[in-house]
N, C-alpha and C. Protein backbone atom coordinates (compact mmCIF):
# COMPACT_ATOMS: atom_id res chain seq x y z
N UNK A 1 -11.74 183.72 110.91
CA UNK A 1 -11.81 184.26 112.25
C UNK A 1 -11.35 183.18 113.23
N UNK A 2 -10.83 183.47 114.12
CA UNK A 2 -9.45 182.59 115.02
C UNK A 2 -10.73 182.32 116.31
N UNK A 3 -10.97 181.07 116.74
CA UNK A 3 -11.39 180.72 117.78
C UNK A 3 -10.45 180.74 119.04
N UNK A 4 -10.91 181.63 119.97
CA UNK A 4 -9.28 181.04 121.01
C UNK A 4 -10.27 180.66 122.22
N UNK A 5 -9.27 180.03 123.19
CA UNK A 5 -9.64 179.16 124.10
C UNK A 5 -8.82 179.98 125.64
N UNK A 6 -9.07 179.98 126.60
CA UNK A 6 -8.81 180.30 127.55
C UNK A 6 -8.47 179.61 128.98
N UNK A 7 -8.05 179.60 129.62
CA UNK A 7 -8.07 179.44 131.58
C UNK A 7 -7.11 180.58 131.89
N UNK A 8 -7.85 180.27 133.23
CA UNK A 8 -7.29 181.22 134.03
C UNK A 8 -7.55 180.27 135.56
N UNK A 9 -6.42 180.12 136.41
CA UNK A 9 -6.16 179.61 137.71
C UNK A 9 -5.92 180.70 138.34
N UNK A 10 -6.77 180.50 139.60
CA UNK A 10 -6.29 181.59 140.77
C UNK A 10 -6.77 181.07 141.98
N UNK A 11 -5.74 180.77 143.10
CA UNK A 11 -5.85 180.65 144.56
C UNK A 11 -5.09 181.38 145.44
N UNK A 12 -5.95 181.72 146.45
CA UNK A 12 -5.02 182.93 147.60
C UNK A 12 -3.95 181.89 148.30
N UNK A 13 -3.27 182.91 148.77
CA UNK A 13 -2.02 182.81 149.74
C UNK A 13 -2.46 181.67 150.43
N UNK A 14 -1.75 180.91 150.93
CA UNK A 14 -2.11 179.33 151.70
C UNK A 14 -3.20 178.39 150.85
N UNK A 15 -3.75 179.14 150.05
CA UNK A 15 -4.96 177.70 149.87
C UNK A 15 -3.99 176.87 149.50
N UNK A 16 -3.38 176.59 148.67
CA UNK A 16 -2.83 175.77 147.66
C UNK A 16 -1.27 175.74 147.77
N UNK A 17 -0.85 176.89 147.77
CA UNK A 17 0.69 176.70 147.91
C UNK A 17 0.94 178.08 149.17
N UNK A 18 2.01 178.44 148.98
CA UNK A 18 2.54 179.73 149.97
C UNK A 18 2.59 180.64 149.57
N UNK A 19 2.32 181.01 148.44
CA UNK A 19 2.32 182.22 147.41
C UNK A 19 0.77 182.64 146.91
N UNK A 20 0.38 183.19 146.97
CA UNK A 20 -0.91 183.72 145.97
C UNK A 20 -0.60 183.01 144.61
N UNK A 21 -1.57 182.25 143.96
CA UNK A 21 -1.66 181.39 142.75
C UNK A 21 -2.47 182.27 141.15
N UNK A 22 -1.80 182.46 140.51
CA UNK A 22 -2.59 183.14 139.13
C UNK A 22 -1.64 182.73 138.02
N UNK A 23 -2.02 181.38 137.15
CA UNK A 23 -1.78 180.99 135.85
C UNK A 23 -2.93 181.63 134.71
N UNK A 24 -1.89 182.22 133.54
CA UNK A 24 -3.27 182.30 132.64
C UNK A 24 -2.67 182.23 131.90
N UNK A 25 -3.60 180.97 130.60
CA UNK A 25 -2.78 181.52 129.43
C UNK A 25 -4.14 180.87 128.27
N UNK A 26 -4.18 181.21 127.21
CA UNK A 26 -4.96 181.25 126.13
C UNK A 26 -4.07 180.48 124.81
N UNK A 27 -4.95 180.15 123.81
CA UNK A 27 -4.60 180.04 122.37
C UNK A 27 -5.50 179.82 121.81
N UNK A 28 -5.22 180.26 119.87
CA UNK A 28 -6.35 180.30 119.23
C UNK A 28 -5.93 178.73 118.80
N UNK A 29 -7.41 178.34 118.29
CA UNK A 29 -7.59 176.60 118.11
C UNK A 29 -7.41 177.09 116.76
N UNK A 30 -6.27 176.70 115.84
CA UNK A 30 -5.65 176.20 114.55
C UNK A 30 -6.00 174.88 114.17
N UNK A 31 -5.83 174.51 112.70
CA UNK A 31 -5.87 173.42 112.03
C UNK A 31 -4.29 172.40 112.27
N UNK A 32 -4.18 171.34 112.08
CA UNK A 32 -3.33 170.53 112.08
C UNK A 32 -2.27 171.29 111.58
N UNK A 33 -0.79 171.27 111.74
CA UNK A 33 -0.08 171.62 111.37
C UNK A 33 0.10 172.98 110.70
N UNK A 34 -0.28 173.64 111.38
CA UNK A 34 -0.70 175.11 111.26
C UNK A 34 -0.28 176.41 112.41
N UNK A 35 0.18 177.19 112.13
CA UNK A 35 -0.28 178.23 113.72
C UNK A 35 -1.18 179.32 113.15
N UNK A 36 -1.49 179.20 111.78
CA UNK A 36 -2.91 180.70 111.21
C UNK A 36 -4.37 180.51 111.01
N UNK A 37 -4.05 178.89 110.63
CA UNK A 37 -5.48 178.84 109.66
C UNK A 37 -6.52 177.98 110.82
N UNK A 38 -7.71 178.63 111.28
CA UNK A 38 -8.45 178.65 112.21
C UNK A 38 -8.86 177.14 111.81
N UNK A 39 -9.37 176.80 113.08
CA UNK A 39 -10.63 175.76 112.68
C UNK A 39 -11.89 176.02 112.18
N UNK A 40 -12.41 175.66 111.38
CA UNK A 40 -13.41 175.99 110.27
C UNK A 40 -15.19 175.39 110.93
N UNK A 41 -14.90 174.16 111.64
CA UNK A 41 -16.17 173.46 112.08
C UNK A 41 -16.49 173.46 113.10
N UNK A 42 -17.68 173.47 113.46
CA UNK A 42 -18.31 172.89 114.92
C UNK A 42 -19.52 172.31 114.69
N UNK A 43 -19.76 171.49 115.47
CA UNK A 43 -21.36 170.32 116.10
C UNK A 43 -21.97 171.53 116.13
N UNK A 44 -21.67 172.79 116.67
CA UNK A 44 -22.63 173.34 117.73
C UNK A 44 -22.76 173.01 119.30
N UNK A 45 -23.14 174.41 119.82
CA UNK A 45 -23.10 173.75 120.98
C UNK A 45 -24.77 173.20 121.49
N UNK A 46 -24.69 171.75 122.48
CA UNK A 46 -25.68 171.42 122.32
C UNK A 46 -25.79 170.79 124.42
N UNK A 47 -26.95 170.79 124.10
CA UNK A 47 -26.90 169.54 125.62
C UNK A 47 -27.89 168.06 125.04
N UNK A 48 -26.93 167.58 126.11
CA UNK A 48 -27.92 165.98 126.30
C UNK A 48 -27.82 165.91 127.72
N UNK A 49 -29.44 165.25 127.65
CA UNK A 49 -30.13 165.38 128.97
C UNK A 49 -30.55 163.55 129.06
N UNK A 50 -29.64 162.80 130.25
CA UNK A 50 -29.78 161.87 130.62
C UNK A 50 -30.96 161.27 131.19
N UNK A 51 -31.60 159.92 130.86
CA UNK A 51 -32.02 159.58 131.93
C UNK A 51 -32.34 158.19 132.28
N UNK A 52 -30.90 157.98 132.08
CA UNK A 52 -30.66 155.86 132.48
C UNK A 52 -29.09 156.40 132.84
N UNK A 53 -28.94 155.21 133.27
CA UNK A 53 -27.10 155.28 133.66
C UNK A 53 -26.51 154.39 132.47
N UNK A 54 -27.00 154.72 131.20
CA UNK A 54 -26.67 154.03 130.14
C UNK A 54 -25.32 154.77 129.63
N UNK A 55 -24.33 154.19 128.91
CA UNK A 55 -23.39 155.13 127.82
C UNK A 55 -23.70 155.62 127.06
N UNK A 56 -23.97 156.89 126.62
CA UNK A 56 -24.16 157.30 125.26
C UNK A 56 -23.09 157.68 124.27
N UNK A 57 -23.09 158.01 123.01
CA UNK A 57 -22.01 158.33 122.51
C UNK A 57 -22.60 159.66 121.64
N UNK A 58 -21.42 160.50 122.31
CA UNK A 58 -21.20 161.90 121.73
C UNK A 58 -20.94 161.98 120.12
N UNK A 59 -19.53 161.58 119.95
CA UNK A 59 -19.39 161.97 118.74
C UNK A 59 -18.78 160.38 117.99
N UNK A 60 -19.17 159.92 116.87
CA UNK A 60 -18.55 158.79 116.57
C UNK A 60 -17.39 159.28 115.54
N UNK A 61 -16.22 158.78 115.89
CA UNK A 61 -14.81 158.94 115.25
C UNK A 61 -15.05 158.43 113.61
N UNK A 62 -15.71 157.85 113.19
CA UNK A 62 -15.97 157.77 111.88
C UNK A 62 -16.43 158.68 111.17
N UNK A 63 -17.13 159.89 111.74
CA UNK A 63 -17.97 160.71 111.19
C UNK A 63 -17.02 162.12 110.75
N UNK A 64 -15.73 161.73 111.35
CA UNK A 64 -14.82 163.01 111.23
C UNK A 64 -13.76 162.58 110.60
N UNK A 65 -12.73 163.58 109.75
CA UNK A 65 -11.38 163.02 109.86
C UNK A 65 -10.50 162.85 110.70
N UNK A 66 -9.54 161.61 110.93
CA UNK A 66 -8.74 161.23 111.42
C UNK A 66 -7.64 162.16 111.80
N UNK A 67 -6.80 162.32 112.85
CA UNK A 67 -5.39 162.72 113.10
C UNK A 67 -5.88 164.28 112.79
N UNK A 68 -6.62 165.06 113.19
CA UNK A 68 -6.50 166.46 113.02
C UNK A 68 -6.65 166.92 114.55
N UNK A 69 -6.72 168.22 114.08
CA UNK A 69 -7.12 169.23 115.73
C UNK A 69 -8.09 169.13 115.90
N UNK A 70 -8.96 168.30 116.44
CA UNK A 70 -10.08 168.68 116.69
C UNK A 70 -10.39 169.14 118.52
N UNK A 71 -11.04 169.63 118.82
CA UNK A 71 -11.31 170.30 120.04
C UNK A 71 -12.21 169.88 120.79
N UNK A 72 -12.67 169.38 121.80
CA UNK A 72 -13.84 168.58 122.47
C UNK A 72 -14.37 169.65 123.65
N UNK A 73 -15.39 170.38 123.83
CA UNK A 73 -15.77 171.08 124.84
C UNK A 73 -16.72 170.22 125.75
N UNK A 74 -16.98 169.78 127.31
CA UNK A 74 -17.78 169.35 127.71
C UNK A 74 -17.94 169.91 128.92
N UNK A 75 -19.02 169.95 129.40
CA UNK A 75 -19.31 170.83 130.82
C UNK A 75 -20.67 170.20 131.09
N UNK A 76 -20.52 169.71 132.56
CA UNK A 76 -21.54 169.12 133.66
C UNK A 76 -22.18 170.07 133.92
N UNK A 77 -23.79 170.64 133.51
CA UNK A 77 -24.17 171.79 134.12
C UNK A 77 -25.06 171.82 135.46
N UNK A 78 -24.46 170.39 135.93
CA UNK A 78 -25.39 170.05 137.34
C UNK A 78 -24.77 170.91 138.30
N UNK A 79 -25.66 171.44 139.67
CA UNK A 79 -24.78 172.32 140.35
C UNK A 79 -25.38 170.84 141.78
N UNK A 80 -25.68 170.03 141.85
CA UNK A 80 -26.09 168.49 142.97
C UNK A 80 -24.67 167.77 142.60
N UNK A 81 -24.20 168.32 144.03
CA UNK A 81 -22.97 167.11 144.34
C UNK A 81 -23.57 165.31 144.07
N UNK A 82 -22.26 164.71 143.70
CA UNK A 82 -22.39 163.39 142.94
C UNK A 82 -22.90 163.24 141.91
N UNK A 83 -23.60 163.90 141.27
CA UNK A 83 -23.57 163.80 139.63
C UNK A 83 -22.70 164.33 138.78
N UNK A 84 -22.11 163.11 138.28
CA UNK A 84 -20.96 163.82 137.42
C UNK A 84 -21.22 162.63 135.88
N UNK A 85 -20.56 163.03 135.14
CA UNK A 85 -20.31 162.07 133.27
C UNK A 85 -18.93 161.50 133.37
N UNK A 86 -18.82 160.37 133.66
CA UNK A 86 -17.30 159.49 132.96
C UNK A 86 -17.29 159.56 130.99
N UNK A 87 -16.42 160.10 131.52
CA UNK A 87 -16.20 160.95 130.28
C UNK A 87 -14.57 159.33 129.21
N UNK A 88 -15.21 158.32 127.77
CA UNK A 88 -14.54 157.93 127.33
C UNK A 88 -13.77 158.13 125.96
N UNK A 89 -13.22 157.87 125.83
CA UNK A 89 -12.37 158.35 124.55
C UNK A 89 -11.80 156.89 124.13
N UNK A 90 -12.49 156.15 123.07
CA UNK A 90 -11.75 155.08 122.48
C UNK A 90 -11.82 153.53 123.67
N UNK A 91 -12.95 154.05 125.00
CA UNK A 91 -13.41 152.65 125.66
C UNK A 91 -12.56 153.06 126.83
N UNK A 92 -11.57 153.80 126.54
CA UNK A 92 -10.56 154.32 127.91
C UNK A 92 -11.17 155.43 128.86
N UNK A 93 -11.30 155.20 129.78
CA UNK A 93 -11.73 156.27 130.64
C UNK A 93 -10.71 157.50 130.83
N UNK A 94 -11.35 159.10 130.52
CA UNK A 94 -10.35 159.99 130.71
C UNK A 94 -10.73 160.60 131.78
N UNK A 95 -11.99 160.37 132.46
CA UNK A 95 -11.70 161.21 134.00
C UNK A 95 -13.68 161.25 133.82
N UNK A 96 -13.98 161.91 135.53
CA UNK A 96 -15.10 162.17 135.10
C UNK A 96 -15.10 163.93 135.45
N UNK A 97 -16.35 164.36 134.36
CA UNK A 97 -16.83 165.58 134.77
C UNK A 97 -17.87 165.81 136.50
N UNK A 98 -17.69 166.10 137.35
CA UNK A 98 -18.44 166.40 138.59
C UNK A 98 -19.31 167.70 138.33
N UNK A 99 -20.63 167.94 139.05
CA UNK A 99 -21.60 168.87 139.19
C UNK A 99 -20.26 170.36 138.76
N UNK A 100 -20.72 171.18 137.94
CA UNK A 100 -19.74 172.30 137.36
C UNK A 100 -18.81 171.92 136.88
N UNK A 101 -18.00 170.99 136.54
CA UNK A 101 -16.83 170.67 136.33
C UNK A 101 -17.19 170.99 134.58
N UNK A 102 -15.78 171.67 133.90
CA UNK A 102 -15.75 171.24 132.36
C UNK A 102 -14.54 170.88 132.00
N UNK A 103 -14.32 170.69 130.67
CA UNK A 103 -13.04 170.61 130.43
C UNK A 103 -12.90 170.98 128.10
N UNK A 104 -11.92 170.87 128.28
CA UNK A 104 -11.28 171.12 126.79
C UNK A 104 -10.30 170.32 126.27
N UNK A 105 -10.62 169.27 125.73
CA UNK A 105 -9.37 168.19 125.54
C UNK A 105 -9.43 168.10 123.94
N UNK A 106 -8.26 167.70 123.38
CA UNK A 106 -8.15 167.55 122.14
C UNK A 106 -8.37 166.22 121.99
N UNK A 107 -8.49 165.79 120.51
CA UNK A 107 -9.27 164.50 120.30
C UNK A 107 -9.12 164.19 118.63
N UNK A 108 -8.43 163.25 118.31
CA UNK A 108 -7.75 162.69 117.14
C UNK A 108 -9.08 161.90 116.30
N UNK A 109 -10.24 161.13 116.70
CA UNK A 109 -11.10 160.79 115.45
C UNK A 109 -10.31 159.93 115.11
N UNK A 110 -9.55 159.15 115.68
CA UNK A 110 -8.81 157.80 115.17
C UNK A 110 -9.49 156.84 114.66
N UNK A 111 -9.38 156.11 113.92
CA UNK A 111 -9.93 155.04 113.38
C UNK A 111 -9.43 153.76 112.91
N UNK A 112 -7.91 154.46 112.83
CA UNK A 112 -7.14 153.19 112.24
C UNK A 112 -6.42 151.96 113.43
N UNK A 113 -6.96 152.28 114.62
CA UNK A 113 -6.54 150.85 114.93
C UNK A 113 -7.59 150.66 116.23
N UNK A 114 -8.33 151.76 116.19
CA UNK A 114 -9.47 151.48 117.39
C UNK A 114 -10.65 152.70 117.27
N UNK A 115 -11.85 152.08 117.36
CA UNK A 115 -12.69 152.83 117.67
C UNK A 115 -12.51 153.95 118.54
N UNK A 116 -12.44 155.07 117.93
CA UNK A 116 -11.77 156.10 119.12
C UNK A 116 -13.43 157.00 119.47
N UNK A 117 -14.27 156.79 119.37
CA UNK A 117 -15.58 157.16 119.55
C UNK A 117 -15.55 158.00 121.35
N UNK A 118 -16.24 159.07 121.25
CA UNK A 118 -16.42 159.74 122.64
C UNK A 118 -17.58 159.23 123.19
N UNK A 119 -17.57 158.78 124.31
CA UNK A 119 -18.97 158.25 124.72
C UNK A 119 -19.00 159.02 126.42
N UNK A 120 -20.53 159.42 126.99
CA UNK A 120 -20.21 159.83 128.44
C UNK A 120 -21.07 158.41 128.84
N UNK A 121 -20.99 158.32 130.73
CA UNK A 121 -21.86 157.60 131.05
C UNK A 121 -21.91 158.36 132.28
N UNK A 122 -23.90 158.70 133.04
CA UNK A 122 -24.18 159.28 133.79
C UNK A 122 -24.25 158.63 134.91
N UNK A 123 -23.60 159.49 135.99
CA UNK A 123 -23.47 158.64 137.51
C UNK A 123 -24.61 157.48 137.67
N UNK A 124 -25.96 158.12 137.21
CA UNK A 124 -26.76 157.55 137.86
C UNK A 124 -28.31 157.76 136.98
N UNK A 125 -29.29 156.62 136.80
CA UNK A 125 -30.34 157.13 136.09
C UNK A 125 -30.97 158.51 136.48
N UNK A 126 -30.82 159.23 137.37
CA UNK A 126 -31.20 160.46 137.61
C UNK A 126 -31.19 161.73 136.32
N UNK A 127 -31.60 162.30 135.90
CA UNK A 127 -31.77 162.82 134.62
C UNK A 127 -30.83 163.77 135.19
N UNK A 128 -29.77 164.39 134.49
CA UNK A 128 -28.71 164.99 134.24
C UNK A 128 -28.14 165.56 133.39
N UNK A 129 -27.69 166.83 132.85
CA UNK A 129 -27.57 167.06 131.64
C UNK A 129 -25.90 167.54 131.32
N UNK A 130 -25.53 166.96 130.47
CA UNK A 130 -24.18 167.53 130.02
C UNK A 130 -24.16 168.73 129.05
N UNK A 131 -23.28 169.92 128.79
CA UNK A 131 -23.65 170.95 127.44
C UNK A 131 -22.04 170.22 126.82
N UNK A 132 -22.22 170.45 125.42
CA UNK A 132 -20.85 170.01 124.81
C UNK A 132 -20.78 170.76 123.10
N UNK A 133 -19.56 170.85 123.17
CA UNK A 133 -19.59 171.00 121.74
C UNK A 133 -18.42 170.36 120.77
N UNK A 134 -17.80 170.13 119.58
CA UNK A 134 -16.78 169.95 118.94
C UNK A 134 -16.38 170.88 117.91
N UNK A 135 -15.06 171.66 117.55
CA UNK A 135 -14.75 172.01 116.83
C UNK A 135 -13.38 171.36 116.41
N UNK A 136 -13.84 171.57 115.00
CA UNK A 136 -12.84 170.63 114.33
C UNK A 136 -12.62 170.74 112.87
N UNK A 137 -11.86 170.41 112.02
CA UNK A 137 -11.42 170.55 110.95
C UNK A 137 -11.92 169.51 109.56
């Protein structure tokens, strides 16, 4: 059974550009080198609930195989402006999640020349909770 993934963008006339704004487009999450055979795994979906402005780490890249599709779901379910998760991938910062913010990024489980480990870190010791999940192969 085919997992698919979704967005959909939409802004009226002037917000954003001069035109009324509506992108949509979907795909099902496949295995590496594949366009049929679904992804087979997931963590589950789970939350962690902060409460230091410490790093934690989500998923450690050792625990998976290397170089596949794997899928990273994460979503800030704070609705308090300024709490957001700096969200790392391999010690590199990829952006942060803000109060509602989520995202869907793919994520390799590298190992062979760097710790590619997902780690968040919370704005602030204020207890905060991220929901996340991984699917992956």
């Amino acid at each position: 059974m085919a997992i698919t993934a979704g967005i959909t963008l939409t802004s009226a006339a002037g917000d954003l550009v001069t035109d009324a704004l509506v992108l949509s487009t979907s795909t099902n999450l496949t295995k590496a080198g594949s366009n049929t055979n679904a992804l087979t795994q997931t963590s589950g979906l789970a939350r962690k609930t902060t409460t230091s402005a410490s790093e934690y780490t989500l998923f450690a890249a050792a625990d998976y195989t290397d170089d596949l599709a794997h899928k990273l779901y994460l979503k800030n379910i704070e609705t308090t402006a300024g709490l957001y998760f700096e969200v790392q991938v391999a010690g590199a910062v990829v952006g942060r999640l803000h109060a509602g913010d989520w995202a869907l990024i793919p994520w390799s489980a590298d190992t062979t020349g760097t710790n590619c480990d997902v780690d968040i870190t919370p704005s602030t010791s204020a207890s905060h909770t991220l929901e996340y999940a991984l699917f992956y192969e």
